[in-house]
PDB file of N, CA and C in Angstrom:
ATOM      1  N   UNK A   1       2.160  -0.680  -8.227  1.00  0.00           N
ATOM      2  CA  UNK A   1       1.346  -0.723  -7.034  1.00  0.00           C
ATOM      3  C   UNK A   1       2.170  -0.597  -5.758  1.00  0.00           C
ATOM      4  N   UNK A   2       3.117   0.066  -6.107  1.00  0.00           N
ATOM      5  CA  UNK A   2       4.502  -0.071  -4.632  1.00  0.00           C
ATOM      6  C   UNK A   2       3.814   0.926  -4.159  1.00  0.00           C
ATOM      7  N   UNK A   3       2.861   2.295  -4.691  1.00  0.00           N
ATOM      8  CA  UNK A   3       2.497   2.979  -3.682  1.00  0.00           C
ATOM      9  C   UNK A   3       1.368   2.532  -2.682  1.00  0.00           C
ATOM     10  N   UNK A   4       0.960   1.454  -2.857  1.00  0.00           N
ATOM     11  CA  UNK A   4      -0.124   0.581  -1.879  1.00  0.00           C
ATOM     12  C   UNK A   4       0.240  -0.050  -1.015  1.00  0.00           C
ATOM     13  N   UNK A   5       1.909   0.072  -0.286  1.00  0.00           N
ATOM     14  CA  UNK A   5       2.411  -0.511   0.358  1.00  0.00           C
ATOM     15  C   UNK A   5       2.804   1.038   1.328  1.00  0.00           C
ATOM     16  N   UNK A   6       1.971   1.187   2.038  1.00  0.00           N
ATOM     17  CA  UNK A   6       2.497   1.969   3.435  1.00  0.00           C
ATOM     18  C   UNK A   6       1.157   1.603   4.545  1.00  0.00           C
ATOM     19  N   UNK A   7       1.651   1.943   5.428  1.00  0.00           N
ATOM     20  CA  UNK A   7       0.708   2.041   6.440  1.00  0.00           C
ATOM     21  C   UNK A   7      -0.680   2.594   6.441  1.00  0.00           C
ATOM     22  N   UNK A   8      -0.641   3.676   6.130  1.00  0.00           N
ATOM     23  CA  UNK A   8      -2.293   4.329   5.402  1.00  0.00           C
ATOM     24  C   UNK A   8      -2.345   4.535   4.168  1.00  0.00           C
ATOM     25  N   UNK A   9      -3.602   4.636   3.806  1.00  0.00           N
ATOM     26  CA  UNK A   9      -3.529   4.739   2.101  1.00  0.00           C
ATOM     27  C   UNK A   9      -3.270   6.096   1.704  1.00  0.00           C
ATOM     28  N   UNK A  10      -2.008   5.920   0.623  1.00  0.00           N
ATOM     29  CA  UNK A  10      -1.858   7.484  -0.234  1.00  0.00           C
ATOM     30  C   UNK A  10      -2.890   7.779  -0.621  1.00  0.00           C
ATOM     31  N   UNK A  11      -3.654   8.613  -0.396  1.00  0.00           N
ATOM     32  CA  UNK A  11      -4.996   9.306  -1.017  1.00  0.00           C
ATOM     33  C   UNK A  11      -3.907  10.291  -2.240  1.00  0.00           C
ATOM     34  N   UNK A  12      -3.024  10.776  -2.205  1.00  0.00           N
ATOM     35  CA  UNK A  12      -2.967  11.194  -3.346  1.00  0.00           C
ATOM     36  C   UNK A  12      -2.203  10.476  -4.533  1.00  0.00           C
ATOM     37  N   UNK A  13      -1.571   9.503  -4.483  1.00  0.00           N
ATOM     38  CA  UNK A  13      -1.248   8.823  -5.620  1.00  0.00           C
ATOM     39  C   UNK A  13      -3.185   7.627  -5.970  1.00  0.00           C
ATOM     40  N   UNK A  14      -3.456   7.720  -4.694  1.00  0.00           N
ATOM     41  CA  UNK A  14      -5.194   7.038  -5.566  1.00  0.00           C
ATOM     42  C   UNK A  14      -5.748   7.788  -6.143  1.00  0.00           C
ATOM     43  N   UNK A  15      -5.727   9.587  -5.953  1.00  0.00           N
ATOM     44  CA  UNK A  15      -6.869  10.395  -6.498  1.00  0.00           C
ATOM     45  C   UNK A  15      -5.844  10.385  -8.267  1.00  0.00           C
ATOM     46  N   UNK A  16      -4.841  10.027  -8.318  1.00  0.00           N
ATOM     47  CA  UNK A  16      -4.432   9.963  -9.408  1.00  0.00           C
ATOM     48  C   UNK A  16      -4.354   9.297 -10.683  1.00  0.00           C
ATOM     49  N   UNK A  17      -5.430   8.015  -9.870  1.00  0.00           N
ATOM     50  CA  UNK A  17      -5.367   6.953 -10.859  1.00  0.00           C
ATOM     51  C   UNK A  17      -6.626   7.028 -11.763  1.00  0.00           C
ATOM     52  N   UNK A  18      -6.838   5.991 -12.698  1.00  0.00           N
ATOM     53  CA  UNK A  18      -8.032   5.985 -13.090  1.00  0.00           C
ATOM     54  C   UNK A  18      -9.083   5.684 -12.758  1.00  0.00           C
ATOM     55  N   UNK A  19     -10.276   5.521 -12.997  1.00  0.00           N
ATOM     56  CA  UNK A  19     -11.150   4.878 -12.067  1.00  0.00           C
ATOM     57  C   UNK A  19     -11.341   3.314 -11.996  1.00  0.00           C
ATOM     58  N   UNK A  20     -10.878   2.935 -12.944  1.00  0.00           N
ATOM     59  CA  UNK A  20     -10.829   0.948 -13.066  1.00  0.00           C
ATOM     60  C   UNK A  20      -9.682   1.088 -12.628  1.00  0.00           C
ATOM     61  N   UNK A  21      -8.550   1.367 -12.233  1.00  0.00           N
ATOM     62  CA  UNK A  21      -7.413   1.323 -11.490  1.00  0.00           C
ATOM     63  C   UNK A  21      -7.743   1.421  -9.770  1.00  0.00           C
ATOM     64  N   UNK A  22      -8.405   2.424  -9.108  1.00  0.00           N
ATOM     65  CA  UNK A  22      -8.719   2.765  -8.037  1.00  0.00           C
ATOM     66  C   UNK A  22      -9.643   1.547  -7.255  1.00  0.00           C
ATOM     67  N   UNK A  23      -9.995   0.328  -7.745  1.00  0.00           N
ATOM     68  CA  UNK A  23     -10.639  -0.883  -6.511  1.00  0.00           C
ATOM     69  C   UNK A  23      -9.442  -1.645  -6.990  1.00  0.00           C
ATOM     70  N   UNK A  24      -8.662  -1.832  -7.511  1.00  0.00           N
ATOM     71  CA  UNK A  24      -7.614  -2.526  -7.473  1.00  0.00           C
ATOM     72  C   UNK A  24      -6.366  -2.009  -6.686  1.00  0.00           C
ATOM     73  N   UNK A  25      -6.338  -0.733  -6.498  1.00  0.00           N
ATOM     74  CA  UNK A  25      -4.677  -0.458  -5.670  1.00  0.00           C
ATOM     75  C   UNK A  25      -5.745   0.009  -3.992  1.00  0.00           C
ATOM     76  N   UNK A  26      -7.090   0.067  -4.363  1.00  0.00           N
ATOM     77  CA  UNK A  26      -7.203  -0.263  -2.628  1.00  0.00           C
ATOM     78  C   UNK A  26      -7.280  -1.621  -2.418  1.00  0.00           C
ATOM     79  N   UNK A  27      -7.890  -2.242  -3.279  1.00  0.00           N
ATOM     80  CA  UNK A  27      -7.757  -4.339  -2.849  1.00  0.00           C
ATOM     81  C   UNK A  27      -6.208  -4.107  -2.411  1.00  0.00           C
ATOM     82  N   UNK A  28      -5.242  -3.923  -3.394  1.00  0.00           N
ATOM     83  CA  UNK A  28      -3.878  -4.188  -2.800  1.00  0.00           C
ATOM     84  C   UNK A  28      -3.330  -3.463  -1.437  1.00  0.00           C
ATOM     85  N   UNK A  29      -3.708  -2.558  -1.451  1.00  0.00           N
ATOM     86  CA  UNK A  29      -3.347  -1.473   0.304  1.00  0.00           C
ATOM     87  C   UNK A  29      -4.410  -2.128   1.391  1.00  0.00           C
ATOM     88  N   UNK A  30      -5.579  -3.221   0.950  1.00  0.00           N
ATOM     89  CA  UNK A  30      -5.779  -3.945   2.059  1.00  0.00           C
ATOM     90  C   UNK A  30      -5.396  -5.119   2.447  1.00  0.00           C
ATOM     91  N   UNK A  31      -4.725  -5.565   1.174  1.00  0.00           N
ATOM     92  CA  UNK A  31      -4.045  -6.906   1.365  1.00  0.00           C
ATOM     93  C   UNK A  31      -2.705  -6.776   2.262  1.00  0.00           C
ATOM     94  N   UNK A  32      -1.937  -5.696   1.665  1.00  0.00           N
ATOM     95  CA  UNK A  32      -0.551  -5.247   2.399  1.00  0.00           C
ATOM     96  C   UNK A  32      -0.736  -5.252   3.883  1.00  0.00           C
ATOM     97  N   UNK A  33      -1.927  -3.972   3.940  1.00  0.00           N
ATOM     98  CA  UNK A  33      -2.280  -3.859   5.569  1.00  0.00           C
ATOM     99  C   UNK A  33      -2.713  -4.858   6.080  1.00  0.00           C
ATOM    100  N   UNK A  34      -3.231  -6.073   5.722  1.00  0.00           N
ATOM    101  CA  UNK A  34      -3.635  -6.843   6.316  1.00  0.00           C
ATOM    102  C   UNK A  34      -2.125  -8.202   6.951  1.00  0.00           C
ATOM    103  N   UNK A  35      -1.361  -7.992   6.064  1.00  0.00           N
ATOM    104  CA  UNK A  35       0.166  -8.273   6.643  1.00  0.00           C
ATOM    105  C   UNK A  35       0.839  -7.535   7.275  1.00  0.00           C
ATOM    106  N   UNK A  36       0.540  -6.145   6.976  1.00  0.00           N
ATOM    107  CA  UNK A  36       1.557  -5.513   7.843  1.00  0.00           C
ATOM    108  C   UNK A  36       0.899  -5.351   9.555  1.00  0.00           C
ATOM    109  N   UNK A  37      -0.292  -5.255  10.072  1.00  0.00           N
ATOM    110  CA  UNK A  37      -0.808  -4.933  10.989  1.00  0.00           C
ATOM    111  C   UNK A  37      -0.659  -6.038  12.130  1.00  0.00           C
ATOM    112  N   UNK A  38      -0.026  -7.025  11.961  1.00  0.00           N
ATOM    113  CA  UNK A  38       0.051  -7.894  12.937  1.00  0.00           C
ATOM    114  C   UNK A  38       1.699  -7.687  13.606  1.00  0.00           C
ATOM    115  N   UNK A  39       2.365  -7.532  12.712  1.00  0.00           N
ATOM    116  CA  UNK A  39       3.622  -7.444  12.926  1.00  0.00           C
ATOM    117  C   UNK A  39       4.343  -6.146  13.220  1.00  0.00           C
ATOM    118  N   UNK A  40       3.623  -4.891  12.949  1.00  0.00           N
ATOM    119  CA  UNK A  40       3.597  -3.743  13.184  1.00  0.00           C
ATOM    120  C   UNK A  40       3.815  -3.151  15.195  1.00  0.00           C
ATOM    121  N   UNK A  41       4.088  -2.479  15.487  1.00  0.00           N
ATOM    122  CA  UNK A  41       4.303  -2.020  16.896  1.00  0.00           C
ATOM    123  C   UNK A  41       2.946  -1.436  17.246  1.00  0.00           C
ATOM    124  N   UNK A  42       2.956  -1.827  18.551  1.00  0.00           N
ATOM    125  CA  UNK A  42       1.571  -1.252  18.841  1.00  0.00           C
ATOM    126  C   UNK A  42       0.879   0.239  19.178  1.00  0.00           C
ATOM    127  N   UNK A  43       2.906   0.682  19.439  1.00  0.00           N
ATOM    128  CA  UNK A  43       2.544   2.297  19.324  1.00  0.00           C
ATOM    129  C   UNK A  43       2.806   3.094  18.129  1.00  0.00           C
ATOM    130  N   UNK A  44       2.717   2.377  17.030  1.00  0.00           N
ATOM    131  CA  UNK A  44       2.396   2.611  15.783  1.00  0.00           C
ATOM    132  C   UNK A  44       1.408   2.901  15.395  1.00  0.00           C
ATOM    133  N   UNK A  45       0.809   1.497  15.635  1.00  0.00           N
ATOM    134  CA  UNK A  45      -0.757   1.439  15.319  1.00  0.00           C
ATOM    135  C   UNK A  45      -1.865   2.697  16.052  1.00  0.00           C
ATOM    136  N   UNK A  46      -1.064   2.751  17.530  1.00  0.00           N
ATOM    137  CA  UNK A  46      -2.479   3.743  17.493  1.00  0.00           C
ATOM    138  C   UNK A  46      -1.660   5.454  17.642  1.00  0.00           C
ATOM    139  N   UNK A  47      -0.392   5.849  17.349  1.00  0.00           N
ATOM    140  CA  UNK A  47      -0.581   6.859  16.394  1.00  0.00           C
ATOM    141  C   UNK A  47      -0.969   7.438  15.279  1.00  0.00           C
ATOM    142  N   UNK A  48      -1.655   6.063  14.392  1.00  0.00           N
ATOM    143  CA  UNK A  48      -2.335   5.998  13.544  1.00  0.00           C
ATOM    144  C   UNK A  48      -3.735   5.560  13.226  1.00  0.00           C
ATOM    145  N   UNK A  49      -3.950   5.467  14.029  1.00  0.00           N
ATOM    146  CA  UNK A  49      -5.112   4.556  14.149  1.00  0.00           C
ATOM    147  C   UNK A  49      -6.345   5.571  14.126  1.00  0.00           C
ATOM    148  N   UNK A  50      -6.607   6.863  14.507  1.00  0.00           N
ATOM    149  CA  UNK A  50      -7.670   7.527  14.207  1.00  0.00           C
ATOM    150  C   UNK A  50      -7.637   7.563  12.390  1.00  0.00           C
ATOM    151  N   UNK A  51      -6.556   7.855  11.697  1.00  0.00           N
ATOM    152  CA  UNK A  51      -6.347   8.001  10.484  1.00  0.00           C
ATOM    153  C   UNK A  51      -6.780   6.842   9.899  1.00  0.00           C
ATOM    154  N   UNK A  52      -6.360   5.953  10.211  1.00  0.00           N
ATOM    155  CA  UNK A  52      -6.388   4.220   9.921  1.00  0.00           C
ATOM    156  C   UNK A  52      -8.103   3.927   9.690  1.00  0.00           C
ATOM    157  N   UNK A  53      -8.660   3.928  10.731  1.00  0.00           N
ATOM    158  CA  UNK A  53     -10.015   3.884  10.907  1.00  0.00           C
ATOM    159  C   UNK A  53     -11.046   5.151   9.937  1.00  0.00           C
ATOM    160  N   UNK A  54     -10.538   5.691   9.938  1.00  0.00           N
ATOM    161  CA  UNK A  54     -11.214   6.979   9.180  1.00  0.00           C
ATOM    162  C   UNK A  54     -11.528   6.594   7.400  1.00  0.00           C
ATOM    163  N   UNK A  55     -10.307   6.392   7.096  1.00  0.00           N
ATOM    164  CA  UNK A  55      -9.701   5.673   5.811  1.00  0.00           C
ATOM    165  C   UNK A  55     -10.884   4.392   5.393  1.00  0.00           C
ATOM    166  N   UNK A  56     -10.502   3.557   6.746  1.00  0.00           N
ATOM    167  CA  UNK A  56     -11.342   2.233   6.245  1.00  0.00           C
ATOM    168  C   UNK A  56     -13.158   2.215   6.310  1.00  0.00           C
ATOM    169  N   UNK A  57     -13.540   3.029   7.090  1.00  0.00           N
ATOM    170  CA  UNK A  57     -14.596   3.305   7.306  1.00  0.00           C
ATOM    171  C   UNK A  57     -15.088   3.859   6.135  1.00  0.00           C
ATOM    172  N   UNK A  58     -14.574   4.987   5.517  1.00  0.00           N
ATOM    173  CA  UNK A  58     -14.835   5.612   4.001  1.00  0.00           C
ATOM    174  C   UNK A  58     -15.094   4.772   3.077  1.00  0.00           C
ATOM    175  N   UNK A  59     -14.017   3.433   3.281  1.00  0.00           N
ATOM    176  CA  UNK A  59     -14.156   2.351   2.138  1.00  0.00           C
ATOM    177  C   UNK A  59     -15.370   1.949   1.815  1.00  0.00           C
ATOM    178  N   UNK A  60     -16.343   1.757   3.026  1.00  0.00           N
ATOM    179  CA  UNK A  60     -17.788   1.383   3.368  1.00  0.00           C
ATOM    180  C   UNK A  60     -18.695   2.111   2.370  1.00  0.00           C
ATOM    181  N   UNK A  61     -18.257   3.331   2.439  1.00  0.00           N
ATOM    182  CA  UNK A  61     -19.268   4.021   1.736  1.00  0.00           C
ATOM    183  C   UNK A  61     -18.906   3.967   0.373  1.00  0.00           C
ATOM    184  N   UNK A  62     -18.145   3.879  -0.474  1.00  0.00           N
ATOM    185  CA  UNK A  62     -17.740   3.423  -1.946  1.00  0.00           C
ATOM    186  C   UNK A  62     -18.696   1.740  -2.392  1.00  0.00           C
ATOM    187  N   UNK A  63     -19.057   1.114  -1.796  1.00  0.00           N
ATOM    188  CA  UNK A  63     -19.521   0.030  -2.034  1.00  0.00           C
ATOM    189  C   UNK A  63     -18.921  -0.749  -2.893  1.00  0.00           C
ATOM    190  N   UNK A  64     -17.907  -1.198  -2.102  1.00  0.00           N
ATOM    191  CA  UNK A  64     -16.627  -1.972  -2.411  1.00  0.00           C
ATOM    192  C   UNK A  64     -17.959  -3.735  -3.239  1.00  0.00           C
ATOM    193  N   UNK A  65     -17.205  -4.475  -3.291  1.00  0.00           N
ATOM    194  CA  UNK A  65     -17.574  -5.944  -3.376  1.00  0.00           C
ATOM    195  C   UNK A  65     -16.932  -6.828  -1.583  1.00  0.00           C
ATOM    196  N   UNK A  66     -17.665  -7.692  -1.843  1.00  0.00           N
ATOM    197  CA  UNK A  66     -17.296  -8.886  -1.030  1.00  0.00           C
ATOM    198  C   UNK A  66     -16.048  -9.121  -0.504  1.00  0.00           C
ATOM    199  N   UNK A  67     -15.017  -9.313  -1.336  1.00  0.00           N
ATOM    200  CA  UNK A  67     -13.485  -9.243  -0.784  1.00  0.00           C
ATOM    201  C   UNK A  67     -13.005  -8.221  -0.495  1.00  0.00           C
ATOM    202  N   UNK A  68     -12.975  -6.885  -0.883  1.00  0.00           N
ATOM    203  CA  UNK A  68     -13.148  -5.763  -0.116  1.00  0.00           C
ATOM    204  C   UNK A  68     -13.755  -5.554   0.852  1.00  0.00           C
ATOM    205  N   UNK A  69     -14.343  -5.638   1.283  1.00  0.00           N
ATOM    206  CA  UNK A  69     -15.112  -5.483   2.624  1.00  0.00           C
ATOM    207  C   UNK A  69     -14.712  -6.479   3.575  1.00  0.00           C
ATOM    208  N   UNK A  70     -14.191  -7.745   3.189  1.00  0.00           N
ATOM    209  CA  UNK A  70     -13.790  -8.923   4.499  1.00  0.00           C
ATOM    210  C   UNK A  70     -12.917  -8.634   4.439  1.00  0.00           C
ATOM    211  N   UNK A  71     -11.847  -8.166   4.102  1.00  0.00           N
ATOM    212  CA  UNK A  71     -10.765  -7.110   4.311  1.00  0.00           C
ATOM    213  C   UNK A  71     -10.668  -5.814   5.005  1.00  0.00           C
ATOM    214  N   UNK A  72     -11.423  -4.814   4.668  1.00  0.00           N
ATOM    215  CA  UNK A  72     -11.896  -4.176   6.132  1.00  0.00           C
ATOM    216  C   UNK A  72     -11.949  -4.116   7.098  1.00  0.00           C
ATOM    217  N   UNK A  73     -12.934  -5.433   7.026  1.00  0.00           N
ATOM    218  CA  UNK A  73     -13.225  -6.504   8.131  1.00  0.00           C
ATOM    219  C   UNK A  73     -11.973  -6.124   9.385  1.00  0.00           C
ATOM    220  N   UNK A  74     -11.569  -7.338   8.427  1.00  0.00           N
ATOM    221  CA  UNK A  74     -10.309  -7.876   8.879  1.00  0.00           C
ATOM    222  C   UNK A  74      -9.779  -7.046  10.007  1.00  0.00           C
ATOM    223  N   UNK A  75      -9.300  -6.073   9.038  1.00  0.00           N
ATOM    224  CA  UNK A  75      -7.827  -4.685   8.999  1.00  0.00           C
ATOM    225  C   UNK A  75      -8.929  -3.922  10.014  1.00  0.00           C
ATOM    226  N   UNK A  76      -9.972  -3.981  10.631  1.00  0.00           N
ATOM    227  CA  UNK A  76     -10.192  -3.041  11.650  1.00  0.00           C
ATOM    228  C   UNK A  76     -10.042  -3.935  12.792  1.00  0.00           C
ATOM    229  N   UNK A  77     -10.528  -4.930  12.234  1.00  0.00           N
ATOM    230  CA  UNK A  77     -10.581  -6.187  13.977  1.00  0.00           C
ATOM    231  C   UNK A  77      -8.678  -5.753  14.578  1.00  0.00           C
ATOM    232  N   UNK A  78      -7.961  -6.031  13.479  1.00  0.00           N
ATOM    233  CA  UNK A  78      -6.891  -6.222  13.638  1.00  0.00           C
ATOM    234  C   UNK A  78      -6.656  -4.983  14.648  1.00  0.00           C
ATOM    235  N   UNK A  79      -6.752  -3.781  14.245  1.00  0.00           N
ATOM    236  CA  UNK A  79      -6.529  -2.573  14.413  1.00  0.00           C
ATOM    237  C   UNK A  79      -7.102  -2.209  16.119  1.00  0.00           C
ATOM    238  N   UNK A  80      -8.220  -2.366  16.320  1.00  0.00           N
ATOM    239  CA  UNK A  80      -9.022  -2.798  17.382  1.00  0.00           C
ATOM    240  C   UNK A  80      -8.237  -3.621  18.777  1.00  0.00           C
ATOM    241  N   UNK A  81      -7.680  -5.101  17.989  1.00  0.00           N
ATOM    242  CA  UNK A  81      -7.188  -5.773  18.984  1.00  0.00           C
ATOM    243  C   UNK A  81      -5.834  -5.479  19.223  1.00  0.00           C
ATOM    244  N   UNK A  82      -4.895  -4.932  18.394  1.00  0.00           N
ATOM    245  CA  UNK A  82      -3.830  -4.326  18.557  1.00  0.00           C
ATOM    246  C   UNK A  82      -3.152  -2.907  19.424  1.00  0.00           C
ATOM    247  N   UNK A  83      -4.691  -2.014  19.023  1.00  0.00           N
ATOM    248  CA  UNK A  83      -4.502  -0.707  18.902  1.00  0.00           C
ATOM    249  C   UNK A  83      -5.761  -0.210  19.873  1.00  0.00           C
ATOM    250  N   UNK A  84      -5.955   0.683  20.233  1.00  0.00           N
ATOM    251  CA  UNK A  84      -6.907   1.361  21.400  1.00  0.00           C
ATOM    252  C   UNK A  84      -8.039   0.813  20.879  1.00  0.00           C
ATOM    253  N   UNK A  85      -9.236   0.765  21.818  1.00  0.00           N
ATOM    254  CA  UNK A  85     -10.719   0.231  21.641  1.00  0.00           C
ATOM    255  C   UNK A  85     -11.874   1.585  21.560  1.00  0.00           C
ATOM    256  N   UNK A  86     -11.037   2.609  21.751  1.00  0.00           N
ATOM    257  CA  UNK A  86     -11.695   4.260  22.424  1.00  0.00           C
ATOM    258  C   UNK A  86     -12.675   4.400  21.378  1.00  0.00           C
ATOM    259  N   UNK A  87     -12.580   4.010  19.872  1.00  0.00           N
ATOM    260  CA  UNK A  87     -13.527   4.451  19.180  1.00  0.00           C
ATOM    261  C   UNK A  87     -14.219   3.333  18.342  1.00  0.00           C
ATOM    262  N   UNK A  88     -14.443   1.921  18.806  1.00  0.00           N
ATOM    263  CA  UNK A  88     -14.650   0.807  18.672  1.00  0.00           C
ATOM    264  C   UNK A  88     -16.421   1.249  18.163  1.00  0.00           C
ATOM    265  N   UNK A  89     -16.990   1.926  18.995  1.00  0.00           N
ATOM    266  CA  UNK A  89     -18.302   2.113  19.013  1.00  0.00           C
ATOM    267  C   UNK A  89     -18.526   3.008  18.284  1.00  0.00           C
ATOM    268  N   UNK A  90     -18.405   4.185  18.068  1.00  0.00           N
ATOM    269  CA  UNK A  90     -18.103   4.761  17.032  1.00  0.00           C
ATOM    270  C   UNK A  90     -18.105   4.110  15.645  1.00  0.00           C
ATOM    271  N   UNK A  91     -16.903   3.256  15.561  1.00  0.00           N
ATOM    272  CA  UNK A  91     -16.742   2.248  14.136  1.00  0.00           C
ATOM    273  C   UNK A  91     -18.379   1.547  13.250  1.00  0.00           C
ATOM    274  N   UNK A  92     -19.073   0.888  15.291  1.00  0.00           N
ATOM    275  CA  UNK A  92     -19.660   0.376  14.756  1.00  0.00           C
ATOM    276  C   UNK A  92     -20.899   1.146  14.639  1.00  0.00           C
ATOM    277  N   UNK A  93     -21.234   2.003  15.053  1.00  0.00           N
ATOM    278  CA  UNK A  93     -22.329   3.033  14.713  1.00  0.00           C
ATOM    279  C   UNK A  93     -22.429   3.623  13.576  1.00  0.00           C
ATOM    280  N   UNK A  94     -21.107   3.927  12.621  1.00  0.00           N
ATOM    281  CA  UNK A  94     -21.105   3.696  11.209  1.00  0.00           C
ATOM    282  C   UNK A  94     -21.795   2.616  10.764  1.00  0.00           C
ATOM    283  N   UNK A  95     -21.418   1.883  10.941  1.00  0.00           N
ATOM    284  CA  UNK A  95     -21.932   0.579  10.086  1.00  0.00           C
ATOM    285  C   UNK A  95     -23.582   0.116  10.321  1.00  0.00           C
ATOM    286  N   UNK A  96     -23.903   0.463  11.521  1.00  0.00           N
ATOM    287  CA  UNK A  96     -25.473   0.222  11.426  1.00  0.00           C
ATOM    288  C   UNK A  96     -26.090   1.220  10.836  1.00  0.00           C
ATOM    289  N   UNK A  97     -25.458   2.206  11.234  1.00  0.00           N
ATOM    290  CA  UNK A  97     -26.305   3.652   9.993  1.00  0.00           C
ATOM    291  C   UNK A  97     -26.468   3.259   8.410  1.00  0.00           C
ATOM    292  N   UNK A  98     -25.465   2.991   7.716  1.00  0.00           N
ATOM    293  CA  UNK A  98     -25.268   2.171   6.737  1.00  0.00           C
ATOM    294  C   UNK A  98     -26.532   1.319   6.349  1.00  0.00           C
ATOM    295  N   UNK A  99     -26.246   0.038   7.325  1.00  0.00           N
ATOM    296  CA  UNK A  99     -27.664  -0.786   7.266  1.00  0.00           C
ATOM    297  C   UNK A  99     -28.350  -0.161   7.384  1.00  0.00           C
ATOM    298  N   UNK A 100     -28.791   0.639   8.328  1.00  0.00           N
ATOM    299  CA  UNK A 100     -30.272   1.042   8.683  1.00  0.00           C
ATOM    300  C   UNK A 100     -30.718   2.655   7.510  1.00  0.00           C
ATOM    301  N   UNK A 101     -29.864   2.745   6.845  1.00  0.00           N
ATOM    302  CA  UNK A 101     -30.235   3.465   5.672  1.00  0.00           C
ATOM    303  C   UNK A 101     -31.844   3.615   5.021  1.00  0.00           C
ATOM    304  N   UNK A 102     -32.746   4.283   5.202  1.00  0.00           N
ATOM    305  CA  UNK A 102     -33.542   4.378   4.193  1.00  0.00           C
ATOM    306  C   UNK A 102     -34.157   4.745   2.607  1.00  0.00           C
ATOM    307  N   UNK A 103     -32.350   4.646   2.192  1.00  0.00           N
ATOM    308  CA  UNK A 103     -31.931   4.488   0.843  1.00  0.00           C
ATOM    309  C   UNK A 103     -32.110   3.395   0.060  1.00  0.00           C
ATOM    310  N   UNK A 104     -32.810   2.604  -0.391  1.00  0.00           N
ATOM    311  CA  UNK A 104     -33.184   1.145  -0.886  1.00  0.00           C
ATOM    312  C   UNK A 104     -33.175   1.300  -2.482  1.00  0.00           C
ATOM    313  N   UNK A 105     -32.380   2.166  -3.341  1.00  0.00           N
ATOM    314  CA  UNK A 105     -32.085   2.619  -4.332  1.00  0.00           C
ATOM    315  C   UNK A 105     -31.227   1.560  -5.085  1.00  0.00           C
ATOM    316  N   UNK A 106     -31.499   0.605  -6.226  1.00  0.00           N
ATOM    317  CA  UNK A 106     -30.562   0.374  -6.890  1.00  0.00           C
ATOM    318  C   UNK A 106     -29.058   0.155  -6.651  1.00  0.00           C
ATOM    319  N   UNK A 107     -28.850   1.495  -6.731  1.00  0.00           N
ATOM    320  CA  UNK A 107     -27.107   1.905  -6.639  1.00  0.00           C
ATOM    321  C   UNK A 107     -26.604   1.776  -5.112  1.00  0.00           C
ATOM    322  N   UNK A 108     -27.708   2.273  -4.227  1.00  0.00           N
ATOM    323  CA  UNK A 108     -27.059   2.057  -2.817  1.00  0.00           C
ATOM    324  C   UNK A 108     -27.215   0.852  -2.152  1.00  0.00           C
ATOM    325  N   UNK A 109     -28.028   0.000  -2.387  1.00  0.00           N
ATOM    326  CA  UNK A 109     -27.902  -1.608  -2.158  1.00  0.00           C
ATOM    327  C   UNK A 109     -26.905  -2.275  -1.663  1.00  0.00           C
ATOM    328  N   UNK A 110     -25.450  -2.041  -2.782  1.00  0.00           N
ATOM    329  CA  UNK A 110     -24.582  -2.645  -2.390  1.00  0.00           C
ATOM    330  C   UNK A 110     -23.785  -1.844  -1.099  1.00  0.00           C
ATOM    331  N   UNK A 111     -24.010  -0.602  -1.278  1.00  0.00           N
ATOM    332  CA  UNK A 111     -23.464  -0.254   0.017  1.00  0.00           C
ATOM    333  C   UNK A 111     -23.778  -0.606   1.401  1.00  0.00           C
ATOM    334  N   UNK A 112     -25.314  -1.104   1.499  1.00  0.00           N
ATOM    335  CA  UNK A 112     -25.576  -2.081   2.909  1.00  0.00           C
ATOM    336  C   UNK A 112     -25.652  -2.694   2.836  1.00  0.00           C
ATOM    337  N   UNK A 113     -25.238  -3.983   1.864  1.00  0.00           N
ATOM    338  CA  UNK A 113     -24.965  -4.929   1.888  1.00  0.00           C
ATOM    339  C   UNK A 113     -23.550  -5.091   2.636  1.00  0.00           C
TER     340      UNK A 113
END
């Protein structure tokens, strides 16, 4: 899982894994990020930070569980208070679309939840 330790997530060592492998090495690339983002430089963060946000926002739509998602959480607040606010609204206009889904399907449930 050493590749779950960078700043954004390798999308290509994840598209490589299996699929019961793939909510476990993103749990771990949000746990990492969630240590690394405090201590990180702030002109780090927002040379990355459109990427950063893009990434975590996607997570949303996979319909992670509970600890995945307060991790998210987290790792955007973080990102937010660290890093530019320019697309703060944006972020959250994802997320009410989400809720306000008129998908009430079984399978998509957990995704607005």
């Amino acid at each position: 899982m050493e590749l779950a330790h960078s700043l954004q997530l390798n999308e290509e060592a994840y598209n490589q894994l299996a699929e019961f492998q793939k909510a476990e090495f993103i749990f771990e690339w949000l746990r990492f990020l969630e240590k690394l983002l405090p201590v990180t430089n702030r002109a780090d963060i927002r040379e990355k930070q459109k990427k950063l946000v893009e990434q975590l926002t996607s997570l949303l739509n996979s319909s992670p569980g509970p600890p995945t998602r307060r991790l998210i959480a987290k790792n955007l607040a973080i990102i937010y208070s660290n890093g530019d606010t320019f697309s703060v609204y944006q972020t959250i206009d994802k997320c009410n679309e989400l809720i306000r889904s008129k998908d009430d399907s079984p399978s998509y449930l957990p995704t607005k939840l």
